[in-house]
C-alpha atoms as a PDB file:
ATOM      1  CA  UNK A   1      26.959  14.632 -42.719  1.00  0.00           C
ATOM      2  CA  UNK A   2      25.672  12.773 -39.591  1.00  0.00           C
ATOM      3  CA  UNK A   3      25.259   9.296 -41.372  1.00  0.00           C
ATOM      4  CA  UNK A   4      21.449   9.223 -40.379  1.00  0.00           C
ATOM      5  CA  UNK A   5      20.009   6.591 -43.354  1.00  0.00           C
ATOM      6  CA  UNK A   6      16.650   7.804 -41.991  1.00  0.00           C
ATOM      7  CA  UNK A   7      14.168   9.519 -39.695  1.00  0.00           C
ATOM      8  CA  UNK A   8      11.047   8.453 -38.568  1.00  0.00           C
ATOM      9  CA  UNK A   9       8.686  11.101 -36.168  1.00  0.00           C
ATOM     10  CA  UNK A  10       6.117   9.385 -34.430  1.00  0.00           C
ATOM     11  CA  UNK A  11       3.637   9.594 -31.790  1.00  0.00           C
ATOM     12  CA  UNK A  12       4.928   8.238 -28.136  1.00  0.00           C
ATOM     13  CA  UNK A  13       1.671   6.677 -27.180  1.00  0.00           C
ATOM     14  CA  UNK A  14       1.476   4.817 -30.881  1.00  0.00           C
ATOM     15  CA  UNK A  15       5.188   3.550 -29.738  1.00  0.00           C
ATOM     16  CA  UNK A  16       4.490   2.401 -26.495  1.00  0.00           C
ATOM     17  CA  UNK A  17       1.548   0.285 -28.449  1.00  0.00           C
ATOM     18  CA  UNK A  18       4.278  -1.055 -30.594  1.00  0.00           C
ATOM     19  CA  UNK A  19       6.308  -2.591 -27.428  1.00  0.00           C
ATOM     20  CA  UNK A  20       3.453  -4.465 -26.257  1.00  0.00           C
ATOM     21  CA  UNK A  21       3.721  -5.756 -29.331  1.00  0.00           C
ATOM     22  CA  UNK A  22      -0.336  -5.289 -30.548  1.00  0.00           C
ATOM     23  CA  UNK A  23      -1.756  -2.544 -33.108  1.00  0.00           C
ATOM     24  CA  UNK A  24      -5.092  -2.116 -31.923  1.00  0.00           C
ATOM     25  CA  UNK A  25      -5.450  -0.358 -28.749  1.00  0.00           C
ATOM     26  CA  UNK A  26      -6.349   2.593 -26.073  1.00  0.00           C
ATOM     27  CA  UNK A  27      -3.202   4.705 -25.370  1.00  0.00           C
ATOM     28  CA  UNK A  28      -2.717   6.063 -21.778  1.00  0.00           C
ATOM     29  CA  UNK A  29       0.298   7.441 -21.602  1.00  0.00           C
ATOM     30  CA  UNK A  30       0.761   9.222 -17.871  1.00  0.00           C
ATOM     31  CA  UNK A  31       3.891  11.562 -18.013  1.00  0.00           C
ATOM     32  CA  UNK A  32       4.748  14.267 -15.751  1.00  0.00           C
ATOM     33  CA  UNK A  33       3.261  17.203 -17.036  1.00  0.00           C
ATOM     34  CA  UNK A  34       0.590  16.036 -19.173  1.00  0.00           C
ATOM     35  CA  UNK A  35      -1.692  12.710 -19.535  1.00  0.00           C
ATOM     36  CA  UNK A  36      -2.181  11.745 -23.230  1.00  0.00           C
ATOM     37  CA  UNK A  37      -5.172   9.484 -24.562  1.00  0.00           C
ATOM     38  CA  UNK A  38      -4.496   8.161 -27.870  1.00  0.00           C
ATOM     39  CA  UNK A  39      -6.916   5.764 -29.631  1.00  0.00           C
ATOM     40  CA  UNK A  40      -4.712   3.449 -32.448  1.00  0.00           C
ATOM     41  CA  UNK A  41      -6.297   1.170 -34.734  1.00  0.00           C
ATOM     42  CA  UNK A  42      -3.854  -0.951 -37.098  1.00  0.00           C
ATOM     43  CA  UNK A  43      -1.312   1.153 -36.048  1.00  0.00           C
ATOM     44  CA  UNK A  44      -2.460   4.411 -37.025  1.00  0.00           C
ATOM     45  CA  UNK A  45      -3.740   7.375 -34.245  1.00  0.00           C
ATOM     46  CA  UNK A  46      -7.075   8.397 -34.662  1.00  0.00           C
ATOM     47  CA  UNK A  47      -6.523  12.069 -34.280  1.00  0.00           C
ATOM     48  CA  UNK A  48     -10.236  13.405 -34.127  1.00  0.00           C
ATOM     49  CA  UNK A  49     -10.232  11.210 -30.860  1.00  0.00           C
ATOM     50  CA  UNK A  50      -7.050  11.932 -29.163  1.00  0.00           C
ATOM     51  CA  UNK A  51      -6.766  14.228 -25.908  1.00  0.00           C
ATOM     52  CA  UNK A  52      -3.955  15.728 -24.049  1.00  0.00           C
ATOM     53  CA  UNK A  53      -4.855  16.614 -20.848  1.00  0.00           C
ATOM     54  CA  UNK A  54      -2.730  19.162 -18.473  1.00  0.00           C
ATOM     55  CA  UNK A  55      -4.469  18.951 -15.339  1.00  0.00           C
ATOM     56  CA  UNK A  56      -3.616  15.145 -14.542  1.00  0.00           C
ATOM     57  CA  UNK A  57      -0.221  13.891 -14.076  1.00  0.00           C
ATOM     58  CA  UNK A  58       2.384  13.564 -11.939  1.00  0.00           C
ATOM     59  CA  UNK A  59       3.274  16.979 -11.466  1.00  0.00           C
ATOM     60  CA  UNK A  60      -0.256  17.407  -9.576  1.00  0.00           C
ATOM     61  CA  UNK A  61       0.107  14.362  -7.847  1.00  0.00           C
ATOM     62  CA  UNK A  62       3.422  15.604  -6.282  1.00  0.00           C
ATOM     63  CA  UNK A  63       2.206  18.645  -5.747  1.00  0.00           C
ATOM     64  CA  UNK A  64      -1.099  17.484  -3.837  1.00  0.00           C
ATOM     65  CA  UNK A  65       0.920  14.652  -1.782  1.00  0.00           C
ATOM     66  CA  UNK A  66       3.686  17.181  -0.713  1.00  0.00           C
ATOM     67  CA  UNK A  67       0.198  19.367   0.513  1.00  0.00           C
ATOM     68  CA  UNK A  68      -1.175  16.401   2.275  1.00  0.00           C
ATOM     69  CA  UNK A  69       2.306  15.815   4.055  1.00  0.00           C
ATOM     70  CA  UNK A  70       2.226  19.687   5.572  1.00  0.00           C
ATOM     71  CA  UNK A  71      -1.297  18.936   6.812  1.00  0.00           C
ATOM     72  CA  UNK A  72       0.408  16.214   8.754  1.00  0.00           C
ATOM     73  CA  UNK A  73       3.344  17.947  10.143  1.00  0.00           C
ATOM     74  CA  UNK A  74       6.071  16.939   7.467  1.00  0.00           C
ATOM     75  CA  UNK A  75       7.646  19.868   5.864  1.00  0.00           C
ATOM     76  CA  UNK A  76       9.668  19.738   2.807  1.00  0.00           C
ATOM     77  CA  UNK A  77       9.436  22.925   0.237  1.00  0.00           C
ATOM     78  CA  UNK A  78      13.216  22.741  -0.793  1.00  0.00           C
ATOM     79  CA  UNK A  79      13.948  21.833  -4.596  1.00  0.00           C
ATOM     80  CA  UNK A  80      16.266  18.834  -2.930  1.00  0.00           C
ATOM     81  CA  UNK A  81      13.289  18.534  -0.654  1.00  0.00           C
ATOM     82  CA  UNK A  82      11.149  17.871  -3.196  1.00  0.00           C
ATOM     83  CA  UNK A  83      13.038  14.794  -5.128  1.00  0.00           C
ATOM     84  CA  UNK A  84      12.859  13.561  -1.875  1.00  0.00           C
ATOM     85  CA  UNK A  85       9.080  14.026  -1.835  1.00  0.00           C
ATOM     86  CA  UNK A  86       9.042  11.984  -5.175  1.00  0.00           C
ATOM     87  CA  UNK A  87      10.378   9.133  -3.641  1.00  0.00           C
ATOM     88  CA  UNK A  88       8.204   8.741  -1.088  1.00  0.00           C
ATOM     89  CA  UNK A  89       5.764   8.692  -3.281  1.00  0.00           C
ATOM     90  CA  UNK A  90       7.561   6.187  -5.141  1.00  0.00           C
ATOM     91  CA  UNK A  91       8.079   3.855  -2.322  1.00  0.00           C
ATOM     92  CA  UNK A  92       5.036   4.122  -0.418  1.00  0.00           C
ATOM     93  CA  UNK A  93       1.916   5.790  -2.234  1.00  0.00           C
ATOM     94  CA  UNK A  94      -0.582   2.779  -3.056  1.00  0.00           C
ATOM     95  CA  UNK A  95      -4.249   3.213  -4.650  1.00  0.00           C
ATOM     96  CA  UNK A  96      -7.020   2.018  -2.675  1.00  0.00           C
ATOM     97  CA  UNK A  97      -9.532  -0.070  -4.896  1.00  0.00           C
ATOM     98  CA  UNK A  98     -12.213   2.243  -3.836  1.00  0.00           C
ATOM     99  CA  UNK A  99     -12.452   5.616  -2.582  1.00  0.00           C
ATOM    100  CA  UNK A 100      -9.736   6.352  -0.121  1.00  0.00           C
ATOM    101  CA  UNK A 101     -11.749   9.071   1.513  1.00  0.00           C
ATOM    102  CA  UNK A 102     -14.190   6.635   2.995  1.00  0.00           C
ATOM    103  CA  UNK A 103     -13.150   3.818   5.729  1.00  0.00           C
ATOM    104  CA  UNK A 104     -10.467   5.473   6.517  1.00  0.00           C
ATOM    105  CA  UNK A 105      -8.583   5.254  10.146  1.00  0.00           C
ATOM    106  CA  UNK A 106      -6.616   8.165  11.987  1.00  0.00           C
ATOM    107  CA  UNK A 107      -2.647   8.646  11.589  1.00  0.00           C
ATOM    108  CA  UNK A 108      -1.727   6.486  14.078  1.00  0.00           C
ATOM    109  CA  UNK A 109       1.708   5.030  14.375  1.00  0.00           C
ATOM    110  CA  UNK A 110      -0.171   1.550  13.362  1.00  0.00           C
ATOM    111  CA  UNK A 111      -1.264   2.845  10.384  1.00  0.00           C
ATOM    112  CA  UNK A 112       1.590   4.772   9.555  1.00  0.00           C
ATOM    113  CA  UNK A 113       4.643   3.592   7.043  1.00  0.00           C
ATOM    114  CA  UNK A 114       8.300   4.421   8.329  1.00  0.00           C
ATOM    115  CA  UNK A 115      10.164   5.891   5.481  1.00  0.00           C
ATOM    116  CA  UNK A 116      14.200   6.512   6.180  1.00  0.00           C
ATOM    117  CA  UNK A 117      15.452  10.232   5.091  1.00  0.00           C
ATOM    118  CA  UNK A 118      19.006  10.801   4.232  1.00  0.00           C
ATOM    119  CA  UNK A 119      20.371  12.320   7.091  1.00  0.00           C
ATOM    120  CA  UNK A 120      18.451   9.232   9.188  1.00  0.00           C
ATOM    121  CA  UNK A 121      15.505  10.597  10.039  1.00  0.00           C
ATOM    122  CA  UNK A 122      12.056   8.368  10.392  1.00  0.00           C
ATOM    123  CA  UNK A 123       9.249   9.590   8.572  1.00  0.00           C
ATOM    124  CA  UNK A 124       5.516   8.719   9.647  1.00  0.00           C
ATOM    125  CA  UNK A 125       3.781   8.486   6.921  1.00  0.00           C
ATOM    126  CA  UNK A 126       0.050   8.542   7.448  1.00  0.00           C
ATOM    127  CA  UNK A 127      -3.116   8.338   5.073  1.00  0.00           C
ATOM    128  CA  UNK A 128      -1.387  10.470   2.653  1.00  0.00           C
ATOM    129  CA  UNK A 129      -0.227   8.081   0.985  1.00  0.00           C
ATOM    130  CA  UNK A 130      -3.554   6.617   0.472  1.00  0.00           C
ATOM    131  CA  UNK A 131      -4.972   9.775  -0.175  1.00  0.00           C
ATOM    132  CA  UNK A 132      -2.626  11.410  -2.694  1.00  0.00           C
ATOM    133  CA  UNK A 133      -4.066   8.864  -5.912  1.00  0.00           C
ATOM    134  CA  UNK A 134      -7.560  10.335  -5.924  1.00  0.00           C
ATOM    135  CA  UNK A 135      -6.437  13.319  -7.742  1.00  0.00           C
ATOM    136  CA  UNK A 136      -6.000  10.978 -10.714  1.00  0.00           C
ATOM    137  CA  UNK A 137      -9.602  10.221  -9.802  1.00  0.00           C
ATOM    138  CA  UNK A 138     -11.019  13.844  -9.116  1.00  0.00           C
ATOM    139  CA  UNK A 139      -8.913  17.262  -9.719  1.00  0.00           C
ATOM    140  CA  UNK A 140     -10.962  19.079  -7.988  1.00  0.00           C
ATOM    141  CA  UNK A 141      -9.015  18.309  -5.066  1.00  0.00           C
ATOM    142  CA  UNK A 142      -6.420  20.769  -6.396  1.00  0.00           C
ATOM    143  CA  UNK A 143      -8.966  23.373  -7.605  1.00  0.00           C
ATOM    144  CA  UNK A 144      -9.524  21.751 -11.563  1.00  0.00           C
ATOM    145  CA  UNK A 145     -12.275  21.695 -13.203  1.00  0.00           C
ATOM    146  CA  UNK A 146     -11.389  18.797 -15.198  1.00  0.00           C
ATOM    147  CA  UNK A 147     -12.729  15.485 -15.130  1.00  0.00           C
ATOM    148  CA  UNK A 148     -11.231  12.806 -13.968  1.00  0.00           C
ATOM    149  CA  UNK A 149      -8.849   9.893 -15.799  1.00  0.00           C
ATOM    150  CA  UNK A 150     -11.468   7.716 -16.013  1.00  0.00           C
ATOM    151  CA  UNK A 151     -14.085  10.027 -17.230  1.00  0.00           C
ATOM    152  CA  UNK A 152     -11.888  11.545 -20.252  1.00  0.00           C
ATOM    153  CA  UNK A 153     -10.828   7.262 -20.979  1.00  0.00           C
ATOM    154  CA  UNK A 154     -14.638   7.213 -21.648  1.00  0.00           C
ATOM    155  CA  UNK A 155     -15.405  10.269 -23.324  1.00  0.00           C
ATOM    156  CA  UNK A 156     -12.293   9.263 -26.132  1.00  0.00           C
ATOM    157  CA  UNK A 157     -13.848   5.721 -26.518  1.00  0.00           C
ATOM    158  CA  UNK A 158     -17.308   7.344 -27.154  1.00  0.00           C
ATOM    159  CA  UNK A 159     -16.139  10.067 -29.600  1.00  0.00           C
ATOM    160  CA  UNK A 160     -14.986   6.783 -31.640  1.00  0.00           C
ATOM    161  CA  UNK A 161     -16.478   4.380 -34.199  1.00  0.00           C
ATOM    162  CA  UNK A 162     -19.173   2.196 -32.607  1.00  0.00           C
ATOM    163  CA  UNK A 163     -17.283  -0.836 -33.830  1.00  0.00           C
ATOM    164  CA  UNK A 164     -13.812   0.206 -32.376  1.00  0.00           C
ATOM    165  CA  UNK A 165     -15.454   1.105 -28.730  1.00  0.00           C
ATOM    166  CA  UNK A 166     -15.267  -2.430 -27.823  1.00  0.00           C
ATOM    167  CA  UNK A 167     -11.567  -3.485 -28.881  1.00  0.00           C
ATOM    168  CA  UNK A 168     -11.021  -0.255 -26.927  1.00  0.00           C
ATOM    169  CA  UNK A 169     -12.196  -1.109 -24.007  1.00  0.00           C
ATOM    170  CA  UNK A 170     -10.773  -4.478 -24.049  1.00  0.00           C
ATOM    171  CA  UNK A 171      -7.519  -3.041 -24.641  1.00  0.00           C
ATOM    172  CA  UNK A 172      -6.264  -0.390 -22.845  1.00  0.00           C
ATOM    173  CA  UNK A 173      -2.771  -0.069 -22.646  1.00  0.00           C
ATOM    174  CA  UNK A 174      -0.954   1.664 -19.738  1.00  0.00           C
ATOM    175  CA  UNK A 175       2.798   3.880 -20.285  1.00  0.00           C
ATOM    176  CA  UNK A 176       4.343   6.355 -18.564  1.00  0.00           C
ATOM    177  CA  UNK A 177       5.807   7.000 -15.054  1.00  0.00           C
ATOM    178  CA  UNK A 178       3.114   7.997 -13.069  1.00  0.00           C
ATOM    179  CA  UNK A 179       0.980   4.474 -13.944  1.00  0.00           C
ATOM    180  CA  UNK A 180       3.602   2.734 -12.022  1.00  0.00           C
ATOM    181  CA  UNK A 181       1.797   3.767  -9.185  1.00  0.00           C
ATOM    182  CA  UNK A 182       0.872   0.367  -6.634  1.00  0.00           C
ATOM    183  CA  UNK A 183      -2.886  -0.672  -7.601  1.00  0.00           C
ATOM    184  CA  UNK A 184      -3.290   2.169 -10.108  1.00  0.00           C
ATOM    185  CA  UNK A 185      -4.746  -0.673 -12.744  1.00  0.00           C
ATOM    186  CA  UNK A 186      -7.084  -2.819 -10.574  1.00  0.00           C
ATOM    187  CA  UNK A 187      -8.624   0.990  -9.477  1.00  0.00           C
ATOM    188  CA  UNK A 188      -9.323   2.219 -13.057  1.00  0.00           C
ATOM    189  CA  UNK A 189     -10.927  -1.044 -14.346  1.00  0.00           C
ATOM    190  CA  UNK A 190     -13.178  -0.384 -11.065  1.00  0.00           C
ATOM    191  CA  UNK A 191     -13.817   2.959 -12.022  1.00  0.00           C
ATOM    192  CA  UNK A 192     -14.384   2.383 -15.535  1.00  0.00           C
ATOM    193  CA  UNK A 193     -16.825  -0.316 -14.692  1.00  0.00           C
ATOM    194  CA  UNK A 194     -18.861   2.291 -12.383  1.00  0.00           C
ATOM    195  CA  UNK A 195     -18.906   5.194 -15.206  1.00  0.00           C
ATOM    196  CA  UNK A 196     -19.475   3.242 -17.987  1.00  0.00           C
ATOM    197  CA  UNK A 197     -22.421   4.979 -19.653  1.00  0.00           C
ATOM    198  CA  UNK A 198     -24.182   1.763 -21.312  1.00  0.00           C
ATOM    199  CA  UNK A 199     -23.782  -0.638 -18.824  1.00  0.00           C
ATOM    200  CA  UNK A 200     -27.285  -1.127 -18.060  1.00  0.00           C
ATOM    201  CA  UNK A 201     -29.370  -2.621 -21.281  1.00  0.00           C
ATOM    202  CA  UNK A 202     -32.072   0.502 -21.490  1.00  0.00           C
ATOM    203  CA  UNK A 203     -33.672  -1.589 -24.581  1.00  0.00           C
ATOM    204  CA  UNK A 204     -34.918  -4.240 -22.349  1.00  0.00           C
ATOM    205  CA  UNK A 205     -35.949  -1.525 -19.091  1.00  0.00           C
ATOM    206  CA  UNK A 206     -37.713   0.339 -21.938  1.00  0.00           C
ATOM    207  CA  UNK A 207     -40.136  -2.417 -23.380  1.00  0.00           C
ATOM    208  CA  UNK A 208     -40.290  -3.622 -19.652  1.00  0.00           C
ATOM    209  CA  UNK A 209     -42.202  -0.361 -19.085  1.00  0.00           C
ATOM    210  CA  UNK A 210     -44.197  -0.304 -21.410  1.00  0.00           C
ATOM    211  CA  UNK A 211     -45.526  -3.775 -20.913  1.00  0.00           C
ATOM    212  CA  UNK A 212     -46.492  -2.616 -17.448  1.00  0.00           C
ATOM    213  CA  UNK A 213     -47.867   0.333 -18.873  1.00  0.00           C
ATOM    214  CA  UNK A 214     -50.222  -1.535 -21.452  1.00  0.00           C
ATOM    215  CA  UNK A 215     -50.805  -3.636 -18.525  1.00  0.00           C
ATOM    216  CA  UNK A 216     -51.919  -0.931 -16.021  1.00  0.00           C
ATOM    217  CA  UNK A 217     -54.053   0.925 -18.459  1.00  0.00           C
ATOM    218  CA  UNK A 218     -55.959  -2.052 -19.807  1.00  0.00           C
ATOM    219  CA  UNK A 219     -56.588  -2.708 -15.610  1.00  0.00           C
ATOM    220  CA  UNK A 220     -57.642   0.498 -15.370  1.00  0.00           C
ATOM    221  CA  UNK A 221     -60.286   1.106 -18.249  1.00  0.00           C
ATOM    222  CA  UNK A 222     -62.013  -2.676 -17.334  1.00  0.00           C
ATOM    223  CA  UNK A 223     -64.857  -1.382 -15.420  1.00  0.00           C
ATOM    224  CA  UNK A 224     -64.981  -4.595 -12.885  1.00  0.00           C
ATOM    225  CA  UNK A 225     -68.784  -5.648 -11.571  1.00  0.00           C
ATOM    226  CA  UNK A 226     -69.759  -4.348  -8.404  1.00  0.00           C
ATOM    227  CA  UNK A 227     -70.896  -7.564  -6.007  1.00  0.00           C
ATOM    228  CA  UNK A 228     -67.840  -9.654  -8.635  1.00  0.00           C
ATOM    229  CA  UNK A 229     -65.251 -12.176  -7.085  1.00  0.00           C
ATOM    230  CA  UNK A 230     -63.101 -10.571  -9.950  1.00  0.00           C
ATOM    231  CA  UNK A 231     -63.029  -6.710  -8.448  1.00  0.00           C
ATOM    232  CA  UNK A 232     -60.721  -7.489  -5.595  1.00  0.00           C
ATOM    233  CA  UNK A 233     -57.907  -9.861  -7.703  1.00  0.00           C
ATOM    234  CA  UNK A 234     -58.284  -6.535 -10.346  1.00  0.00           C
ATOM    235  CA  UNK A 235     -57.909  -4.037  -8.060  1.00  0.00           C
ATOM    236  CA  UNK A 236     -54.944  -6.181  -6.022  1.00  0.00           C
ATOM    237  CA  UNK A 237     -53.362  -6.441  -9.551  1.00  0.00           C
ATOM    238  CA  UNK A 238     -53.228  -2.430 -10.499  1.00  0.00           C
ATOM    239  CA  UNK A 239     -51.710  -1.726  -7.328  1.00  0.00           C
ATOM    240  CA  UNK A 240     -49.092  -4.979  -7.691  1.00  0.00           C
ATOM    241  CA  UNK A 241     -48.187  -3.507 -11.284  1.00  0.00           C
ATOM    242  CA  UNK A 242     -48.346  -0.196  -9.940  1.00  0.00           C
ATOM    243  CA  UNK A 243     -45.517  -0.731  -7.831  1.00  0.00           C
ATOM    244  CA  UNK A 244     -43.559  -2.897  -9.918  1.00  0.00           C
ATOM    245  CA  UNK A 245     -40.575  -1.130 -11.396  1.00  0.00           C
ATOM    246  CA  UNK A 246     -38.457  -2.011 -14.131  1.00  0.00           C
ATOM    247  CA  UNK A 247     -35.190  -3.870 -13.028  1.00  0.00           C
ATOM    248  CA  UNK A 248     -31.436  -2.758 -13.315  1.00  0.00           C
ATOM    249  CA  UNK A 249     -30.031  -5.149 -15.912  1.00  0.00           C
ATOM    250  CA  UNK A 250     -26.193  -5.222 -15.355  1.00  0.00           C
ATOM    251  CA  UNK A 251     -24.114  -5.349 -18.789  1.00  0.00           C
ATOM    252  CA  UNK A 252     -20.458  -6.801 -19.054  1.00  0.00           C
ATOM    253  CA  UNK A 253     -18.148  -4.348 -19.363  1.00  0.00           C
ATOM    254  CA  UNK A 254     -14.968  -6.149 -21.059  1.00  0.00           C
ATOM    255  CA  UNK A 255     -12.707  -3.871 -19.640  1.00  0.00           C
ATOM    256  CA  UNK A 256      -8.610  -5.231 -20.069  1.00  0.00           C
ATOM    257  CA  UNK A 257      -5.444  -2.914 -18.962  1.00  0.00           C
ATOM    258  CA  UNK A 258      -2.172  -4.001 -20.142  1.00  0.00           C
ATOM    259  CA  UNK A 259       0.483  -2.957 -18.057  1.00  0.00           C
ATOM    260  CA  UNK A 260       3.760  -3.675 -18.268  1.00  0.00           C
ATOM    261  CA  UNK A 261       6.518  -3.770 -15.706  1.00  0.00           C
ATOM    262  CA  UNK A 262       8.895  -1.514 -17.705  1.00  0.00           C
ATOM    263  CA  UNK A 263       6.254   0.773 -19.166  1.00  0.00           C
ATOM    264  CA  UNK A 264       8.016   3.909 -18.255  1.00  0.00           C
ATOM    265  CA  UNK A 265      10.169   3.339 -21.389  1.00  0.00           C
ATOM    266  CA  UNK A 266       7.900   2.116 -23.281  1.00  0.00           C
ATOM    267  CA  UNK A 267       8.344   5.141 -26.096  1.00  0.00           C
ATOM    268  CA  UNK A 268      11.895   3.791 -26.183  1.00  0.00           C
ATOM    269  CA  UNK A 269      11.107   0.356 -26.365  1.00  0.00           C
ATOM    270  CA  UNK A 270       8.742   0.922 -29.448  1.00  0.00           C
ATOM    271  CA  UNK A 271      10.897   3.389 -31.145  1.00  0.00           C
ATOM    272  CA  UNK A 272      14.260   0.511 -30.742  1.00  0.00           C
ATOM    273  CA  UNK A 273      11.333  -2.193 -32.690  1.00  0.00           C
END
């Protein structure tokens, strides 16, 4: 009756995978009300891995910002108001490649962004701007007790295959409307690359210690000669290998985002190939 030759129901994330044209690949699709995590392998979701997570997105990120704004002096609570608070997010909200709570200067008019309102009115916009990202980073600035985006990236990696963790990694793929945001990519790989679990080698630290340790005991059970040349070298040895401790091997961590300029429609993009 409608002339429909077929139907086809499939996961969003699995069809923005399909526009960037790959088949293997991390899923992080950031909507409005929900962030979605969907590990795909040849095309196909692995389901025991996959996370939907309501406390991230960018109805909290509105929602913070517009707070940070009032705490400034910039009132807008209207449901007009509040598209308008959208696009000033839009148009000037920028992620910091560290933390944007440290080094950061007063809201002076130097450091402040002019943004135009409707009716003509200029707009200071401070370190709100700067601010309002972390909550991607850490909601518990809004009172969650979720983690953050990069934490849960991790935890869906590790709840996968030990063979599929580092394709993963090396291929996380970026949709939705709130990863448009200005430096959003460069900050995860940073933050990935700081809470990656296994990024020190803790085979090698571990037979490092105990080297030292055989080392130290055999020191300490050779009873050196009282009057000896050899009882001040021994004794200057223990207390060298004493305070020698183990070194903090730094692994790679292949981390690769793929982000696309027109990833907001990326669902529709996938679902058209």
């Amino acid at each position: 009756q409608l002339s429909i030759p077929s139907l086809y129901y499939e996961v969003s994330g699995i069809l923005g995978l399909y526009a960037s044209g790959r088949l293997n690949g991390l899923i992080v699709d950031m909507g409005y009300s929900q962030t979605s995590i969907i590990p795909c392998v040849q095309g196909y979701c692995i389901d025991h891995a996959t996370k939907k997570l309501n406390n991230i997105g960018g109805k909290q990120f509105d929602g913070y910002f517009n707070h940070l704004l009032r705490k400034s002096g910039i009132t807008l609570h209207t449901n007009y108001q509040l598209d308008i608070v959208r696009d000033i997010k839009e148009t000037t909200c920028k992620c910091k490649s560290d933390n944007a709570y440290e080094k950061l200067q007063d809201d002076e008019e130097m450091n402040c962004e002019k943004y135009e309102m409707p009716d003509g009115t200029i707009l200071q916009i401070g370190n709100a701007r700067h601010r309002a990202p972390e909550v991607l980073f850490g909601p518990h600035l809004v009172g969650s007790q979720s983690k953050g985006i990069q934490h849960e990236i991790l935890d869906v990696i590790n709840e996968c295959d030990l063979g599929l963790r580092k394709d993963l990694m090396s291929n996380i793929t970026l949709i939705g409307g709130t990863s448009l945001l200005k430096g959003f990519g460069r900050r995860l790989v940073n933050e990935l690359v700081l809470s990656d679990y296994n990024r020190y080698n803790y085979q090698l630290l571990i037979a490092k210690e105990s080297k030292d340790g055989l080392s130290i005991t055999k020191d300490a059970s050779s009873k050196p000669v009282i009057g000896s040349k050899d009882t001040s070298t021994s004794t200057s040895m223990s207390q060298s290998l004493q305070l020698q401790k183990p070194q903090k091997i730094n692994k790679k961590t292949g981390v690769r985002i793929y982000a696309k300029p027109n990833r907001n429609y990326a669902a529709y993009l996938g679902g058209s190939i």
